[in-house]
N, C-alpha and C. Protein backbone atom coordinates (compact mmCIF):
# COMPACT_ATOMS: atom_id res chain seq x y z
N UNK A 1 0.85 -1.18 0.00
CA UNK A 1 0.00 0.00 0.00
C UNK A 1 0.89 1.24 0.00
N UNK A 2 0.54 2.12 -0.78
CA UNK A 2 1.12 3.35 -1.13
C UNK A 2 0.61 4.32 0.04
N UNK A 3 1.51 4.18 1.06
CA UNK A 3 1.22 5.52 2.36
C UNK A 3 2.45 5.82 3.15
N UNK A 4 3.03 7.41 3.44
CA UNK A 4 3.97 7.84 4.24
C UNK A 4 4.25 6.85 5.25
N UNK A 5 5.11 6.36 5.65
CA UNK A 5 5.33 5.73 6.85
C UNK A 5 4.25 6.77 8.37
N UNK A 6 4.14 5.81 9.26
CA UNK A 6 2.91 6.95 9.99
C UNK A 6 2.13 7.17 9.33
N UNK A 7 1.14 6.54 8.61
CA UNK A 7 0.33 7.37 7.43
C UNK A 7 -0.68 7.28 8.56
N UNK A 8 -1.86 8.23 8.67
CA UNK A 8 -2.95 8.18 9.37
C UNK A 8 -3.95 6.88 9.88
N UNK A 9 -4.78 6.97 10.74
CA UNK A 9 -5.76 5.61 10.09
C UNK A 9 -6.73 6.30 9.31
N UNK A 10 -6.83 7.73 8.95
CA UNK A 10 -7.98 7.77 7.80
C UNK A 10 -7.24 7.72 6.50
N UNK A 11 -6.47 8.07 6.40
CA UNK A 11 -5.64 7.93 5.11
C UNK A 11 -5.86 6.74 5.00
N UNK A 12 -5.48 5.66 5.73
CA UNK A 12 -5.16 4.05 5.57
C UNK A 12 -6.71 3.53 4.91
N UNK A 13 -7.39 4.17 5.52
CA UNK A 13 -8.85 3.39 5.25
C UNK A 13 -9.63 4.48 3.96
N UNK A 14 -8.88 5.80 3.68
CA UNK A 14 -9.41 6.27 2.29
C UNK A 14 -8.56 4.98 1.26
N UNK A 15 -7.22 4.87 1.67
CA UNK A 15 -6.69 3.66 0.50
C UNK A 15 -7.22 2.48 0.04
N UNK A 16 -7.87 2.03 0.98
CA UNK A 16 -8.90 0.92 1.28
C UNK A 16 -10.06 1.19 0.09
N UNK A 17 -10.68 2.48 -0.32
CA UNK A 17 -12.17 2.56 -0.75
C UNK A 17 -11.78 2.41 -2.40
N UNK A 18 -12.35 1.89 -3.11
CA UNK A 18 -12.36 1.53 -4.55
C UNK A 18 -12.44 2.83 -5.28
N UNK A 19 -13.58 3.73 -4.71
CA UNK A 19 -13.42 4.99 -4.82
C UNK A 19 -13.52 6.55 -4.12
N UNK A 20 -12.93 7.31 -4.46
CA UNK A 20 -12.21 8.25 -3.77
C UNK A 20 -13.53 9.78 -4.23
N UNK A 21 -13.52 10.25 -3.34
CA UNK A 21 -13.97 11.46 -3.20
C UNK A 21 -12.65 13.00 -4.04
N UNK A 22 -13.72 13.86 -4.43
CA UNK A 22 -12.11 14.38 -4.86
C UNK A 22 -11.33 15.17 -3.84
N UNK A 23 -12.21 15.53 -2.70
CA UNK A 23 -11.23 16.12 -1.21
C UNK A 23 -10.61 15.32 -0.90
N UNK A 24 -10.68 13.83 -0.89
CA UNK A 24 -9.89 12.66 -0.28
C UNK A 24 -8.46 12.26 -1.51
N UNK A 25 -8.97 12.43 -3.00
CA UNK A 25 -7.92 12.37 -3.69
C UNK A 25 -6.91 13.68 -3.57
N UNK A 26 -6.86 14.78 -3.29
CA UNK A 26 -6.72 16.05 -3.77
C UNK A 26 -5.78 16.11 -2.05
N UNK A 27 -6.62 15.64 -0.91
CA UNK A 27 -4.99 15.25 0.05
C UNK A 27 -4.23 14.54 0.18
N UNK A 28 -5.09 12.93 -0.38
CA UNK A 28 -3.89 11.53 -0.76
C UNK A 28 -2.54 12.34 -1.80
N UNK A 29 -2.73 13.08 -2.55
CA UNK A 29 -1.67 13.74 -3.31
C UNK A 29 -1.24 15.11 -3.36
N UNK A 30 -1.50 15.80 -2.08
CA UNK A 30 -0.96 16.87 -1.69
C UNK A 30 -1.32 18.01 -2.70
N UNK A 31 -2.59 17.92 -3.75
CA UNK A 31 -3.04 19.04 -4.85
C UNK A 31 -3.87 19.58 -4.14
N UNK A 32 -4.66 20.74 -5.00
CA UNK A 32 -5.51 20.86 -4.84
C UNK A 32 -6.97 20.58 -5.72
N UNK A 33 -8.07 20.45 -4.74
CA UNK A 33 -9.58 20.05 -6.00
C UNK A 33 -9.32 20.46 -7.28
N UNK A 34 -9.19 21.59 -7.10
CA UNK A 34 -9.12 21.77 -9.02
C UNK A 34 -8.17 21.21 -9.62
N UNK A 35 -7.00 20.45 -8.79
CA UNK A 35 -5.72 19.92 -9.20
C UNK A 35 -6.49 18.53 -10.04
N UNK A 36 -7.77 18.09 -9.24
CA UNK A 36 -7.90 16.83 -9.18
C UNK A 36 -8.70 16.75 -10.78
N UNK A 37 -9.94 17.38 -10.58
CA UNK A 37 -10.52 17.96 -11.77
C UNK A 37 -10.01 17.97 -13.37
N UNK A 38 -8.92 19.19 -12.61
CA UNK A 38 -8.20 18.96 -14.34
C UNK A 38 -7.58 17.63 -14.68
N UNK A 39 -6.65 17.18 -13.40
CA UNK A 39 -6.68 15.81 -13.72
C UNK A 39 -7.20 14.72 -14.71
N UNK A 40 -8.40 14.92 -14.07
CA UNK A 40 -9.72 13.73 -14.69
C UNK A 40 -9.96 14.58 -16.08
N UNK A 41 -10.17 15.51 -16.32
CA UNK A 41 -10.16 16.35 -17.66
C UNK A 41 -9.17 15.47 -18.42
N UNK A 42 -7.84 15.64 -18.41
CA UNK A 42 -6.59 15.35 -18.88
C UNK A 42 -6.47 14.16 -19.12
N UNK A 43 -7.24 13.28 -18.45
CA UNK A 43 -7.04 11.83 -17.97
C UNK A 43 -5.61 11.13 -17.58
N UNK A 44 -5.20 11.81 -17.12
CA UNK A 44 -4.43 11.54 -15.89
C UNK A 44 -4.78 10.84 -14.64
N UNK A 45 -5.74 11.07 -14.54
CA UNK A 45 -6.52 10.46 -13.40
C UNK A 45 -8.23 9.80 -14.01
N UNK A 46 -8.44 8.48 -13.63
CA UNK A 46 -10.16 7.92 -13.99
C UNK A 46 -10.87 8.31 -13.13
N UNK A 47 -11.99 8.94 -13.81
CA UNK A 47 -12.93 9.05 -11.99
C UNK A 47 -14.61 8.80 -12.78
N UNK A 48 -15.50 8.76 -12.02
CA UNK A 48 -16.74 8.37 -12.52
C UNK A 48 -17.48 9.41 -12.43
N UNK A 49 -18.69 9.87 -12.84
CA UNK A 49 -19.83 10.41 -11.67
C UNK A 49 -20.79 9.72 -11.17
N UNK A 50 -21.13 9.92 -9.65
CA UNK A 50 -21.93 9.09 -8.83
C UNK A 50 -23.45 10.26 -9.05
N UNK A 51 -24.52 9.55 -9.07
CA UNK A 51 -25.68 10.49 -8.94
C UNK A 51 -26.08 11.12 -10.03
N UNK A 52 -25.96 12.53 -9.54
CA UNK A 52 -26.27 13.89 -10.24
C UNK A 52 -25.30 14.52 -10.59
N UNK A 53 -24.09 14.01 -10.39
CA UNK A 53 -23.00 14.93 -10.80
C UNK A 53 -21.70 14.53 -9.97
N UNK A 54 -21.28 14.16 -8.87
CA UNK A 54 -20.86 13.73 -7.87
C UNK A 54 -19.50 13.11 -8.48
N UNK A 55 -18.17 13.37 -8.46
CA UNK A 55 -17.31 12.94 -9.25
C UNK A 55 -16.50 11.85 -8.16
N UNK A 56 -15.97 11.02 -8.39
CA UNK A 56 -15.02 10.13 -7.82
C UNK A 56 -13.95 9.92 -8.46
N UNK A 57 -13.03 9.47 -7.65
CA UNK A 57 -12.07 9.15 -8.28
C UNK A 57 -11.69 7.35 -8.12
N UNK A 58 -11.11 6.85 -9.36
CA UNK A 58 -10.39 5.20 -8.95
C UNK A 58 -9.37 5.52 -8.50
N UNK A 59 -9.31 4.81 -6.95
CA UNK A 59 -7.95 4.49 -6.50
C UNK A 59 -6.81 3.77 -7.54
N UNK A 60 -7.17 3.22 -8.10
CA UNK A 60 -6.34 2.39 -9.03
C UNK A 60 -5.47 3.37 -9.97
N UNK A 61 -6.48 4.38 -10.06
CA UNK A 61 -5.88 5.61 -11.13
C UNK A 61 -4.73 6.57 -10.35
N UNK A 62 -4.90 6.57 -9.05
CA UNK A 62 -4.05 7.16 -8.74
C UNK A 62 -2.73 6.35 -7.64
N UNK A 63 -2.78 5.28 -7.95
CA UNK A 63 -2.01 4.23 -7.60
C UNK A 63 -0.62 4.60 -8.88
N UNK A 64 -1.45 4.55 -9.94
CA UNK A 64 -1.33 4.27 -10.95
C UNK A 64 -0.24 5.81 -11.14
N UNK A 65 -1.06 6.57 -11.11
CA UNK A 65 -0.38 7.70 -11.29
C UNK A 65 1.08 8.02 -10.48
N UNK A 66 0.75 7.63 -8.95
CA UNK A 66 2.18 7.61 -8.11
C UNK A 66 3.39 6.92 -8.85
N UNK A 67 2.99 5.90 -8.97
CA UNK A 67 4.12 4.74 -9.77
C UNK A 67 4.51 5.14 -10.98
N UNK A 68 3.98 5.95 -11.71
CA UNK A 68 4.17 5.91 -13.13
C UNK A 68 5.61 7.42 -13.00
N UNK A 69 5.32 7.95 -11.83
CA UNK A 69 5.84 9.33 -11.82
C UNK A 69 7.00 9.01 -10.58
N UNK A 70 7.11 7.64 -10.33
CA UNK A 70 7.75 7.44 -9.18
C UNK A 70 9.31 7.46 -9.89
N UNK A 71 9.67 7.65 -10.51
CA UNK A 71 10.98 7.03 -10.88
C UNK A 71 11.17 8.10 -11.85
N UNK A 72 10.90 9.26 -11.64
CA UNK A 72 10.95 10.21 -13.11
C UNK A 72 12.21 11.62 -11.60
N UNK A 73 13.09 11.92 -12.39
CA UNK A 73 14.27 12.71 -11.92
C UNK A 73 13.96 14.03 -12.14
N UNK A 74 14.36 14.92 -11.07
CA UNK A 74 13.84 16.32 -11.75
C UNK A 74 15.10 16.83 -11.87
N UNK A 75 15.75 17.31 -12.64
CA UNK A 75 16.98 18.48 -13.01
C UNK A 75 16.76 19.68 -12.50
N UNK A 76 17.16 20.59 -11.68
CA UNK A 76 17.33 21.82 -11.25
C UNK A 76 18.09 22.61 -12.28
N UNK A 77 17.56 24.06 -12.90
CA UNK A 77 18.79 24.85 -13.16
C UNK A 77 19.85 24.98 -12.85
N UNK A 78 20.55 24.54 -12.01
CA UNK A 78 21.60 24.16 -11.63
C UNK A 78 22.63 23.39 -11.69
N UNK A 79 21.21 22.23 -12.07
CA UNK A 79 22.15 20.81 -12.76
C UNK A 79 21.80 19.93 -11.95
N UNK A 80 21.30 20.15 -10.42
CA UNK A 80 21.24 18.81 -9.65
C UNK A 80 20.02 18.43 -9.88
N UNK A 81 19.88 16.80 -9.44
CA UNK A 81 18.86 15.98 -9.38
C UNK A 81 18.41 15.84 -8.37
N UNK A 82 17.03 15.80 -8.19
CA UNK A 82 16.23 15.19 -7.15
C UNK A 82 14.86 14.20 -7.65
């Protein structure tokens, strides 16, 4: 499971839900809502609508997304990596 060491028990149990609310995706990844939004625009992220409008997100999608970006190096103007 993809969580900070210490990760919360609500964090632990948003990881748990198949699907994600976009306040619950939007702190699992430190964005913000509209971060999440454009996201799902972009498809970067899968999400559904529940109801009347009600957007979710798949955990899977943003499983998905951590890993895919997990191993990518950033170059500083400077030259260093992180």
């Amino acid at each position: 499971m993809l969580l900070p060491e210490g990760g919360s028990q609500a964090m632990t149990g948003t990881m748990e839900k198949t699907l994600l609310r976009v306040g619950e995706a939007a702190q699992l990844l430190s964005v913000s809502r509209w971060t999440i939004y454009r996201w799902v625009e972009e498809g970067r992220l899968r999400g559904t609508k529940i109801g009347k409008g009600s957007l979710r997100i798949f955990r899977e999608s943003i499983i998905h997304l951590i890993e895919s970006n997990e191993n990518d190096t950033f170059i500083t103007s400077s030259g260093a990596e992180y």
